[in-house]
Protein backbone atom coordinates (compact mmCIF):
# COMPACT_ATOMS: atom_id res chain seq x y z
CA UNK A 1 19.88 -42.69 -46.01
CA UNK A 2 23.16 -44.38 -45.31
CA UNK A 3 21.65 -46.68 -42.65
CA UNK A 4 19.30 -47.91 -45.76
CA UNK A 5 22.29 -48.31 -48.19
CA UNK A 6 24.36 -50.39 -45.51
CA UNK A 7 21.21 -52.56 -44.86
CA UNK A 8 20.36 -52.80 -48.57
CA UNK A 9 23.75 -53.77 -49.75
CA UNK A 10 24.84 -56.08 -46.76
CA UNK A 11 21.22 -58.35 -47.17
CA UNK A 12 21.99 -58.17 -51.65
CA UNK A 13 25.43 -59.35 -50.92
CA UNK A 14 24.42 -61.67 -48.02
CA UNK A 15 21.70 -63.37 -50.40
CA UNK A 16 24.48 -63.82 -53.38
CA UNK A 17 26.94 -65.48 -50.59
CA UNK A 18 24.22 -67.70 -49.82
CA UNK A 19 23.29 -68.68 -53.42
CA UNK A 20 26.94 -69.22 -54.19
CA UNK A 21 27.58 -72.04 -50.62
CA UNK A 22 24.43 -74.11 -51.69
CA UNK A 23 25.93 -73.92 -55.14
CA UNK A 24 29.13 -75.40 -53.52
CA UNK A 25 28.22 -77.21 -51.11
CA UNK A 26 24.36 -78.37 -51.80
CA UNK A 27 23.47 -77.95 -55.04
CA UNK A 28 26.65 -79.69 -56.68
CA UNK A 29 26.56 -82.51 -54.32
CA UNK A 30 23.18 -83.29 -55.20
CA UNK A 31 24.24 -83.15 -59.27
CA UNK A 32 26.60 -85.72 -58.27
CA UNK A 33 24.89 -87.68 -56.64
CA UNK A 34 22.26 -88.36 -59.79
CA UNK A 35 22.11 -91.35 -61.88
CA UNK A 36 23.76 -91.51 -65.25
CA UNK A 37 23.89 -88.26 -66.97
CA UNK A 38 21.35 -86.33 -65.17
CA UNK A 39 23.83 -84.29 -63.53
CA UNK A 40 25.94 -83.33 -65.85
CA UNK A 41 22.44 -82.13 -67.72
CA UNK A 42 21.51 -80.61 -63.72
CA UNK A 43 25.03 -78.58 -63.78
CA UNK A 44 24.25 -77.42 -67.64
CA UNK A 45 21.11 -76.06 -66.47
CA UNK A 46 22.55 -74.49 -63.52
CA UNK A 47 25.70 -72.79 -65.56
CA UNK A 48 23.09 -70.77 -67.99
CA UNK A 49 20.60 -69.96 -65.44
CA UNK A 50 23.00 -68.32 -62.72
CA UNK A 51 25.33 -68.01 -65.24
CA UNK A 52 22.44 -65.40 -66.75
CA UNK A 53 21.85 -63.88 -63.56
CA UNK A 54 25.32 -63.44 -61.18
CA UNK A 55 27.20 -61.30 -63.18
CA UNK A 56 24.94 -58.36 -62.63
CA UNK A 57 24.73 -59.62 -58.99
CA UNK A 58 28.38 -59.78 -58.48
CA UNK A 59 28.94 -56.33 -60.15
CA UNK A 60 25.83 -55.03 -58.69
CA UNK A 61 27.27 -55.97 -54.99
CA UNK A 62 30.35 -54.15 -55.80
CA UNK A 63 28.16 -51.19 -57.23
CA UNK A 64 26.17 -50.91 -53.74
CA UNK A 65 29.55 -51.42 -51.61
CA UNK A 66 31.39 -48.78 -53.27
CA UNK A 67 28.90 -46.20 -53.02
CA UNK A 68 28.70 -47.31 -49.27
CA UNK A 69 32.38 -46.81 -49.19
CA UNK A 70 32.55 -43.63 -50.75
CA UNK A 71 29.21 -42.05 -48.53
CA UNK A 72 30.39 -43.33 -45.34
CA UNK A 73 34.10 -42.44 -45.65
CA UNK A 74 33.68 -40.78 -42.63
CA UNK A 75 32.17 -42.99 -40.68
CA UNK A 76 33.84 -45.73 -38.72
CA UNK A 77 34.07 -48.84 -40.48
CA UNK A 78 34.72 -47.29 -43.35
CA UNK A 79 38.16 -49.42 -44.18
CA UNK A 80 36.26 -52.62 -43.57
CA UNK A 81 33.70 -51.92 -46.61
CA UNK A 82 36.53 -50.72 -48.81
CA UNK A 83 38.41 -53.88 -47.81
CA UNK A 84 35.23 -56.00 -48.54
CA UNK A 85 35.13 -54.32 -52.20
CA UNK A 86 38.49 -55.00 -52.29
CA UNK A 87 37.59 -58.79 -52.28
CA UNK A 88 34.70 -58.36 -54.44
CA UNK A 89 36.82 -57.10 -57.18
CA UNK A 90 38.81 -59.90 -56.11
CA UNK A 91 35.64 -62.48 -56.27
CA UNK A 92 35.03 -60.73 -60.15
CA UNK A 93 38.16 -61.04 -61.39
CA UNK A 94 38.50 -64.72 -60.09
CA UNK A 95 34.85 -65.50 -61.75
CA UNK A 96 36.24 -63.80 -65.21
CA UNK A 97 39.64 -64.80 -65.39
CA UNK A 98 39.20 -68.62 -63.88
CA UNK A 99 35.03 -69.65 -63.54
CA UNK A 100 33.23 -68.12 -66.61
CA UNK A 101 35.09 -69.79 -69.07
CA UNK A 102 34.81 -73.20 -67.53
CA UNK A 103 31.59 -72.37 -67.01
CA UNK A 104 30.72 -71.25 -70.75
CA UNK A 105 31.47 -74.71 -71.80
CA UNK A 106 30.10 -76.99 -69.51
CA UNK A 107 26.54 -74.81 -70.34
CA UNK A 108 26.47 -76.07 -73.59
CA UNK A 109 27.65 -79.88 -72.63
CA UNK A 110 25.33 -82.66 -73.58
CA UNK A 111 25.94 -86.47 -72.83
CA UNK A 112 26.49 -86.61 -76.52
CA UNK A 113 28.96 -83.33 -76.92
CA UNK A 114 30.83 -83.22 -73.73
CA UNK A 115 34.47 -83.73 -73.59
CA UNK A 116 35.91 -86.66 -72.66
CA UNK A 117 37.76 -84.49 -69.37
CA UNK A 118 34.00 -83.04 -68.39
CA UNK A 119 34.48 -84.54 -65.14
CA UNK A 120 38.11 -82.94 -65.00
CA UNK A 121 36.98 -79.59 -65.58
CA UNK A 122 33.94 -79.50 -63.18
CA UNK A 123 36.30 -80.86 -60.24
CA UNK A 124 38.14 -77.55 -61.32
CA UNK A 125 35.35 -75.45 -61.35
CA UNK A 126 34.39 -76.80 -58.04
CA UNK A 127 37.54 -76.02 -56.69
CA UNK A 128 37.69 -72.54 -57.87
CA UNK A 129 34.25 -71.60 -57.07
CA UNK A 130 35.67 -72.91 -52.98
CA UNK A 131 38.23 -70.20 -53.21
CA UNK A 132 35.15 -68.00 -54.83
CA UNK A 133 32.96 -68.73 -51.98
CA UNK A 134 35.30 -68.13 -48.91
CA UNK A 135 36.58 -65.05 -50.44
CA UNK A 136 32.71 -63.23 -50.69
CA UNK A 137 31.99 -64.73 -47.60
CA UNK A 138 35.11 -62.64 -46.01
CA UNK A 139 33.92 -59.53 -47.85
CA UNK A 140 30.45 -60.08 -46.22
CA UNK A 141 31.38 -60.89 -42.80
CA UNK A 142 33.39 -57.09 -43.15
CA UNK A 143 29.92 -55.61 -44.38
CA UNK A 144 28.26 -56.93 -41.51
CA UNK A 145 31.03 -56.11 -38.97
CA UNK A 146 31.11 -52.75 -40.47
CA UNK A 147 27.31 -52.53 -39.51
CA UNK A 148 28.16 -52.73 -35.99
């Protein structure tokens, strides 16, 4: 039964890492890249539809890893899953304190309501979600390295 939650939990959180790079690095590149205001519309869309969906994947991740923690606590690699939690919690507070609010106004941004500092604030976002994305990815190379 363990075996199954490890596998489970390190392929959810694997999925949600990968979601979150082509975010950074695909997704948001190609939103640039558009003409006129078709990606600042693209990025709107994007905030409510992940924005819908990645806090119960974030907290769900954390969920699966700290019932891994706590059911293999004997087992070896046991410190790497609690340190990969660790920077989940890390990954949530980051997305609550610093992403979700940026995020809760650029959703609702249209060419004719957006701030004159939209640009401003995405660059931030952007440069959050970076520190977001490397910090998830550590927690999921320790899930996988804890597999071994």
């Amino acid at each position: 039964m363990l075996n199954a939650l490890e596998i489970v939990t390190t392929v959810v959180v694997g999925v949600m890492v990968g979601v979150e790079f082509s975010v950074a690095f695909v997704m948001n590149r190609i939103f640039n890249a558009l003409p006129e205001d078709s990606g600042q519309l693209g990025r709107a869309h994007g905030g409510r539809m992940l924005g819908a969906v990645m806090p119960f994947w974030y907290i769900g991740s954390l969920v699966l890893v700290a019932v891994w923690a706590v059911a293999g606590w004997h087992h070896d690699g046991a410190g790497l899953v609690v340190t990969a939690g660790a920077l989940l919690i890390v990954s949530v507070v980051m997305s609550i304190l610093l992403l979700v609010p940026i995020n809760n106004r650029g959703k609702t941004w249209t060419p004719d309501n957006r701030p004159e500092d939209w640009k401003e604030q995405m660059n931030r976002w952007d440069r959050f979600h970076y520190v977001r994305v490397a910090v998830i990815i550590a927690a999921f190379t320790l899930l996988v390295t804890a597999l071994t």
